[in-house]
C-alpha atoms as a PDB file:
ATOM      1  CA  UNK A   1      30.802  -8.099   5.797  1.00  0.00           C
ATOM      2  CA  UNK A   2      30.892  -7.849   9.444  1.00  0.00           C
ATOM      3  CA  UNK A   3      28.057  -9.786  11.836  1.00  0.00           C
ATOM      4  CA  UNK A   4      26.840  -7.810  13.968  1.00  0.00           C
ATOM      5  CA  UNK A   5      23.772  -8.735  16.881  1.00  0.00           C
ATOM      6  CA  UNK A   6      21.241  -5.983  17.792  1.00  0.00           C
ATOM      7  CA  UNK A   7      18.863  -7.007  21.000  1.00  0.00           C
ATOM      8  CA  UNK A   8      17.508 -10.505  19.082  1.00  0.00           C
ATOM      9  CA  UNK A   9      18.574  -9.283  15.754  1.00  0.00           C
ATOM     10  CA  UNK A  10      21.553 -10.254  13.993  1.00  0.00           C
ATOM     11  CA  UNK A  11      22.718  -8.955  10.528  1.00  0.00           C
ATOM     12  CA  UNK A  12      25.717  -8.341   8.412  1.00  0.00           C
ATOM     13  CA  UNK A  13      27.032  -4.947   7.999  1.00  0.00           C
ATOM     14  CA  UNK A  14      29.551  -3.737   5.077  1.00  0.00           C
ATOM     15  CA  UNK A  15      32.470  -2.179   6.144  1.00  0.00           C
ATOM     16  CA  UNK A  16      33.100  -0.713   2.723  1.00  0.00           C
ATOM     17  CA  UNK A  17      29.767   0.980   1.832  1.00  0.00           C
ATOM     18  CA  UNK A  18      27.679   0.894   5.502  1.00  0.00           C
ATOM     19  CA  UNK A  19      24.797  -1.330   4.322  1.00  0.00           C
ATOM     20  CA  UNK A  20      23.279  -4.024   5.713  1.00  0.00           C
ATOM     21  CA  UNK A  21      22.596  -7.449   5.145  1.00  0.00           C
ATOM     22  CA  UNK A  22      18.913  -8.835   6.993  1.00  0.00           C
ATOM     23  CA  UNK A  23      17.632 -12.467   6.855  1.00  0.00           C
ATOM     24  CA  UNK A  24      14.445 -12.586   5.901  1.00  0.00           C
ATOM     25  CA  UNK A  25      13.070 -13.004   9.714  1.00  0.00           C
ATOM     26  CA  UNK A  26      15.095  -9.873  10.557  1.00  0.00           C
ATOM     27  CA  UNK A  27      12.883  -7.865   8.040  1.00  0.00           C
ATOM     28  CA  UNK A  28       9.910  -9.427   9.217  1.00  0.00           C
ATOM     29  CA  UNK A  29      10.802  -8.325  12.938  1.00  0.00           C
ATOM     30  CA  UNK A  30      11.721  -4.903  12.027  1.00  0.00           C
ATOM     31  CA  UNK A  31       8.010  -4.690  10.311  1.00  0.00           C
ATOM     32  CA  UNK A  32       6.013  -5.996  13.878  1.00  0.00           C
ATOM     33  CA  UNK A  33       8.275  -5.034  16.318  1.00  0.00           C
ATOM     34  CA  UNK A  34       9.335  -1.157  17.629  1.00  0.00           C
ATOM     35  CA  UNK A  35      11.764  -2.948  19.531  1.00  0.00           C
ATOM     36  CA  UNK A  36      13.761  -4.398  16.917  1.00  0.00           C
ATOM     37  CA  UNK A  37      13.259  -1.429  15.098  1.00  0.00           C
ATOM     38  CA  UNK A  38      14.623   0.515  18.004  1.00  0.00           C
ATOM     39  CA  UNK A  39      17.782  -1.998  18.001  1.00  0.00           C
ATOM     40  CA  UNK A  40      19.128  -1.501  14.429  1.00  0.00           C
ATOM     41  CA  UNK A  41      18.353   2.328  14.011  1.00  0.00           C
ATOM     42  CA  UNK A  42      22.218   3.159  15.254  1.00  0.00           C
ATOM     43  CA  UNK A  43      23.791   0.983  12.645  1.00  0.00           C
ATOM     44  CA  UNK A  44      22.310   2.901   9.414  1.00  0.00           C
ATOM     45  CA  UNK A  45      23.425   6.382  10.138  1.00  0.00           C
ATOM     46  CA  UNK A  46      23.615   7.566   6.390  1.00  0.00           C
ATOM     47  CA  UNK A  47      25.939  11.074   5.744  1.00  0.00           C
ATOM     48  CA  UNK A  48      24.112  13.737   4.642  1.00  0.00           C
ATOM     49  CA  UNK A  49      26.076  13.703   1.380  1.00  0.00           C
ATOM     50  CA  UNK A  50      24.958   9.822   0.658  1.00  0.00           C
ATOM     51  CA  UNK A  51      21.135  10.592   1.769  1.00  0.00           C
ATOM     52  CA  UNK A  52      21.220  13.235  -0.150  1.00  0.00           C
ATOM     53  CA  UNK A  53      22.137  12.017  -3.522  1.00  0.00           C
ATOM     54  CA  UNK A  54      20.254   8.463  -2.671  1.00  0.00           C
ATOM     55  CA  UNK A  55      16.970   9.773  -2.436  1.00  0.00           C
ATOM     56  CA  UNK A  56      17.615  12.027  -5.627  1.00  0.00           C
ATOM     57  CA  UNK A  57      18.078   8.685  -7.360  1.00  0.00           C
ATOM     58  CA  UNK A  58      21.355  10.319  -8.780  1.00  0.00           C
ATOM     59  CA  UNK A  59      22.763   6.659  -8.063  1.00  0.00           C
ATOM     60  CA  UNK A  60      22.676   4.468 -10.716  1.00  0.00           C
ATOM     61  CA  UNK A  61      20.440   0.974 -10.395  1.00  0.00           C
ATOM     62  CA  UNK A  62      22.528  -1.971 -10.398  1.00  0.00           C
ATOM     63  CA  UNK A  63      22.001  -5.600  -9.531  1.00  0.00           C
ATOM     64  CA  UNK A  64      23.684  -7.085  -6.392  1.00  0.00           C
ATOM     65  CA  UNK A  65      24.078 -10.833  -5.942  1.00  0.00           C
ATOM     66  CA  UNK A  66      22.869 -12.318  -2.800  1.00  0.00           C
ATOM     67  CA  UNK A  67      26.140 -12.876  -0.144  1.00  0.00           C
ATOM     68  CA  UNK A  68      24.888 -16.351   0.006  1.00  0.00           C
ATOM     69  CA  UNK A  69      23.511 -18.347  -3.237  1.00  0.00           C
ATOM     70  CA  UNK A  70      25.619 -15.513  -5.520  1.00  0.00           C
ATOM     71  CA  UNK A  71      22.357 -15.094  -7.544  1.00  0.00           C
ATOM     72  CA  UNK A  72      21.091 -11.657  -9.035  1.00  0.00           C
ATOM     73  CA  UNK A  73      18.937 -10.552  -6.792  1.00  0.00           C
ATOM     74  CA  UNK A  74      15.132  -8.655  -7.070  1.00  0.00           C
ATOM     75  CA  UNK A  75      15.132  -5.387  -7.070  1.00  0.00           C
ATOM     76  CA  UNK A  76      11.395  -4.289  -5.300  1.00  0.00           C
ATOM     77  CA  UNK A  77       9.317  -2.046  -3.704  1.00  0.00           C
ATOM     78  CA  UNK A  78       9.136  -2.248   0.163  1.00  0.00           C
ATOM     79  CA  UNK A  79       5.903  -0.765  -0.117  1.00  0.00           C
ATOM     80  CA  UNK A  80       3.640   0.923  -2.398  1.00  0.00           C
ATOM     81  CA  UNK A  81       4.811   5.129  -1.405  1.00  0.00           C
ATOM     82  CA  UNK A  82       7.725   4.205   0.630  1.00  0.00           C
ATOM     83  CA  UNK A  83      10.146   5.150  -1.303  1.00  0.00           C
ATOM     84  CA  UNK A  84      12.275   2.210  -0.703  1.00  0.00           C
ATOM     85  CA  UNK A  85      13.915  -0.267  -2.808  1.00  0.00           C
ATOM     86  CA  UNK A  86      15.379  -3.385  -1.597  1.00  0.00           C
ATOM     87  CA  UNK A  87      17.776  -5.947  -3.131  1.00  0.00           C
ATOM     88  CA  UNK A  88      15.707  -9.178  -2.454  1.00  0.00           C
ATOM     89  CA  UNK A  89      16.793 -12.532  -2.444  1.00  0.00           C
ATOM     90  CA  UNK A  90      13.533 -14.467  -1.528  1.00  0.00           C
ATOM     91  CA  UNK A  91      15.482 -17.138  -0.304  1.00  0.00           C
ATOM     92  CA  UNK A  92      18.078 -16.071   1.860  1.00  0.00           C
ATOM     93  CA  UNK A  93      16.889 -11.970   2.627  1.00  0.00           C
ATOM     94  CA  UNK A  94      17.534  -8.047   1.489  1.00  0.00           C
ATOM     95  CA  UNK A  95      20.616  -5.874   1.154  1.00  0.00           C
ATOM     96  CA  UNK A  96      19.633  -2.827   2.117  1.00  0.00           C
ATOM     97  CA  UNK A  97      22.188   0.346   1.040  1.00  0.00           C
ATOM     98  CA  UNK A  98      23.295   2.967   3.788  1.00  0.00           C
ATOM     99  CA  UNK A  99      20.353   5.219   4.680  1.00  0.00           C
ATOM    100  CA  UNK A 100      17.854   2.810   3.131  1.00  0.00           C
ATOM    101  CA  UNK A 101      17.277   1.111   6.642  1.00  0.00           C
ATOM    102  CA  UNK A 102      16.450   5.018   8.174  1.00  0.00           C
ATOM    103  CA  UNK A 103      13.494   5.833   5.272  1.00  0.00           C
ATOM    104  CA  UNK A 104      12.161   2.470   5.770  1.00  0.00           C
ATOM    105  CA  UNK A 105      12.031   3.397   9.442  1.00  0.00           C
ATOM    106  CA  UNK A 106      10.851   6.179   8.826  1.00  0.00           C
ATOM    107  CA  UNK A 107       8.366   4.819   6.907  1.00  0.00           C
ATOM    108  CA  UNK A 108       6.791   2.205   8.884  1.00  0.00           C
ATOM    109  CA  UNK A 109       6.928   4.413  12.165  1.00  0.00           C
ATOM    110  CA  UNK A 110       4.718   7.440  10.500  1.00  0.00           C
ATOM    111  CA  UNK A 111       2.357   4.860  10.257  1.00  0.00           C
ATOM    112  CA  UNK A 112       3.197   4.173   5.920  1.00  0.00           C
ATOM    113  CA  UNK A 113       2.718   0.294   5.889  1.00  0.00           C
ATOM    114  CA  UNK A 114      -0.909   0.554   7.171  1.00  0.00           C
ATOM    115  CA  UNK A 115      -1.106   3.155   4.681  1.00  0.00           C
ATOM    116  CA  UNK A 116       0.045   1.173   2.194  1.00  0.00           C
ATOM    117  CA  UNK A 117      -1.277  -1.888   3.128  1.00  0.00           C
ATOM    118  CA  UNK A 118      -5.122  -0.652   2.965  1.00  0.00           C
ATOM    119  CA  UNK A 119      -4.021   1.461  -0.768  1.00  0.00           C
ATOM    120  CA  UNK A 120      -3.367  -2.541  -1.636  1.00  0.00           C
ATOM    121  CA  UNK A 121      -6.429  -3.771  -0.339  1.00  0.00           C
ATOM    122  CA  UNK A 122      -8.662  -0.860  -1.850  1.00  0.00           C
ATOM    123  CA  UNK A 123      -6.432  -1.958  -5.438  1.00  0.00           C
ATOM    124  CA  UNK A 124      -7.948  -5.331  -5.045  1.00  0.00           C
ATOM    125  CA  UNK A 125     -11.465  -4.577  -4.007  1.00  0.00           C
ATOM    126  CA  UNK A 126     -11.610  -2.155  -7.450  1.00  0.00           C
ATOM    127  CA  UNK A 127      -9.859  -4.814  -9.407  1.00  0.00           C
ATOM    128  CA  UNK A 128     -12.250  -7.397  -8.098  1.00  0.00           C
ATOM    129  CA  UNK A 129     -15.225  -5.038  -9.204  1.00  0.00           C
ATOM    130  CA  UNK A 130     -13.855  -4.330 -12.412  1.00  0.00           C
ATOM    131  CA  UNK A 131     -12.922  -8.071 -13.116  1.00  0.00           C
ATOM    132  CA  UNK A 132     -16.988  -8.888 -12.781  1.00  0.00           C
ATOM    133  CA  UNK A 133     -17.941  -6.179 -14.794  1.00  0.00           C
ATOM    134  CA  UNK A 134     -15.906  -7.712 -17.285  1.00  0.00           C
ATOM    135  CA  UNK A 135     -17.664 -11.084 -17.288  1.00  0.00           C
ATOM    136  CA  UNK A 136     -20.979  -9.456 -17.405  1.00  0.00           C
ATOM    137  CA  UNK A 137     -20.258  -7.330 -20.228  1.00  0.00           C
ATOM    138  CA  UNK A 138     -18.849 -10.607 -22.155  1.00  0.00           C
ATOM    139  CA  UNK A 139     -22.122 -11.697 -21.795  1.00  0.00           C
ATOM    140  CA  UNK A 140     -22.223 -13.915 -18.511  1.00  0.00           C
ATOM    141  CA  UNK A 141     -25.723 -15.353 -18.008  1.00  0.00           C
ATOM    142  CA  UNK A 142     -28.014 -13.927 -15.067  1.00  0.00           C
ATOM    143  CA  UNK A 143     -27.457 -17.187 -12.918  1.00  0.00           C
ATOM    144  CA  UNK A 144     -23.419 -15.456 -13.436  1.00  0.00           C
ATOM    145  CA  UNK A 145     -24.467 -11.686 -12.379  1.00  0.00           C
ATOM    146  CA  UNK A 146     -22.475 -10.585  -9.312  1.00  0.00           C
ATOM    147  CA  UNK A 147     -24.852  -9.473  -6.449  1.00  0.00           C
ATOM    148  CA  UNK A 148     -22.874  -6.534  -5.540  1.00  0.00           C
ATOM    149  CA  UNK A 149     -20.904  -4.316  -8.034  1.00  0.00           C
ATOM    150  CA  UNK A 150     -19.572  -1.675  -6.088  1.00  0.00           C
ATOM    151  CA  UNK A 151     -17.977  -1.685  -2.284  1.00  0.00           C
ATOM    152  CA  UNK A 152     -20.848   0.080  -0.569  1.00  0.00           C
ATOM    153  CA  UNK A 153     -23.355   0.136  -3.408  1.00  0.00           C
ATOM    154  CA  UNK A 154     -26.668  -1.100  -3.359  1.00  0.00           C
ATOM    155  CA  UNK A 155     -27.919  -5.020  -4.801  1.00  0.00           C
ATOM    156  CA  UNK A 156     -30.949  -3.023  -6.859  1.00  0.00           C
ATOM    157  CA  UNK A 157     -28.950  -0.160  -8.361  1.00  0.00           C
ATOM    158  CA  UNK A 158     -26.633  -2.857  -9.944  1.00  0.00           C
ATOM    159  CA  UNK A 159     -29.422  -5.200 -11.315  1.00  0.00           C
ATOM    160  CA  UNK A 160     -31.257  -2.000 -13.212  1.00  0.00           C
ATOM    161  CA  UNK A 161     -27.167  -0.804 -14.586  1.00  0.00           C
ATOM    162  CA  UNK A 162     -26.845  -4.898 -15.683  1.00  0.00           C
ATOM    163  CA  UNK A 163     -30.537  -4.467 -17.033  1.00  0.00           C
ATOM    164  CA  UNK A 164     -29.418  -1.360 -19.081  1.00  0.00           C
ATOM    165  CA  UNK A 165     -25.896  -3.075 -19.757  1.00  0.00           C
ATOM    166  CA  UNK A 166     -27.955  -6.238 -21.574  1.00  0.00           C
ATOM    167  CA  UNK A 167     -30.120  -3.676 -23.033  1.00  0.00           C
ATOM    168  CA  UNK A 168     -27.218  -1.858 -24.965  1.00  0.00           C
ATOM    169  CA  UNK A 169     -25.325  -4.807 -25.927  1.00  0.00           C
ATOM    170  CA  UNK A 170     -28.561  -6.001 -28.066  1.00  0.00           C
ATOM    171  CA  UNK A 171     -29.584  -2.954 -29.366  1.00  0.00           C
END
């Protein structure tokens, strides 16, 4: 690995394979900041043969160890639809394979982590709703009954469905 400083970015680069090494504050910085982005888009310029057969998935998964602690590290998601997976030790920061750094550019700069980032929050909202539905329908006691079931929805449209809900458990 070779160190290498980009505007207030420093990383390691490979010199056998072309990817790059990021602390975990370098990631951070290259999600809030066009700027750093800006500095570290020459040093993942991917050939067309290794993009190629990348985002195929023709390459097989395998699990690096971090340059630092030698752990395995995570394998995960950059973010829900990117298309991106990083090697991820939590601890010391992400390997990212040549070309990887250019999608997740790519990514964030046609606006995919907001994207992604309000798909998440609209996940937790539903799983919120659907985790109170639950306890009502295990027979929570009125003094339990959430005042809202539904984003949006109206108070008196979910006391007449936990009405009928009561209803049909008795019967």
């Amino acid at each position: 690995m070779v160190r290498r400083r980009a505007g207030a970015s420093s990383f390691d680069e490979c010199d056998r394979c072309g990817g790059l090494w990021l602390s975990p504050d370098t990631l951070a910085a290259i999600n809030t900041q066009a700027e750093t982005r800006a500095d570290l888009r020459p040093f993942d310029q991917p050939s067309a043969a290794q993009s190629g057969s990348r985002q195929k998935g023709a390459a097989a998964a395998s699990y690096r160890r971090c340059p630092q602690c030698r752990k395995h590290m995570n394998r995960d998601s950059f973010a829900t639809g990117s298309g991106v997976v990083l090697d991820i030790c939590r601890q010391h920061g992400c390997f990212l394979d040549n070309g990887e750094l250019t999608r997740l550019l790519g990514f964030i700069e046609s606006g995919g982590l907001e994207k992604a980032r309000q798909r998440d929050a609209e996940s937790l909202k539903a799983e919120i709703v659907d985790l109170k539905r639950r306890k009502v329908l295990a027979g929570a006691g009125p003094a339990e009954m959430p005042v809202q079931w539904d984003a949006g929805g109206s108070p008196a449209i979910d006391l007449v469905r936990w009405i009928a809900e009561a209803f049909l458990r008795r019967g």
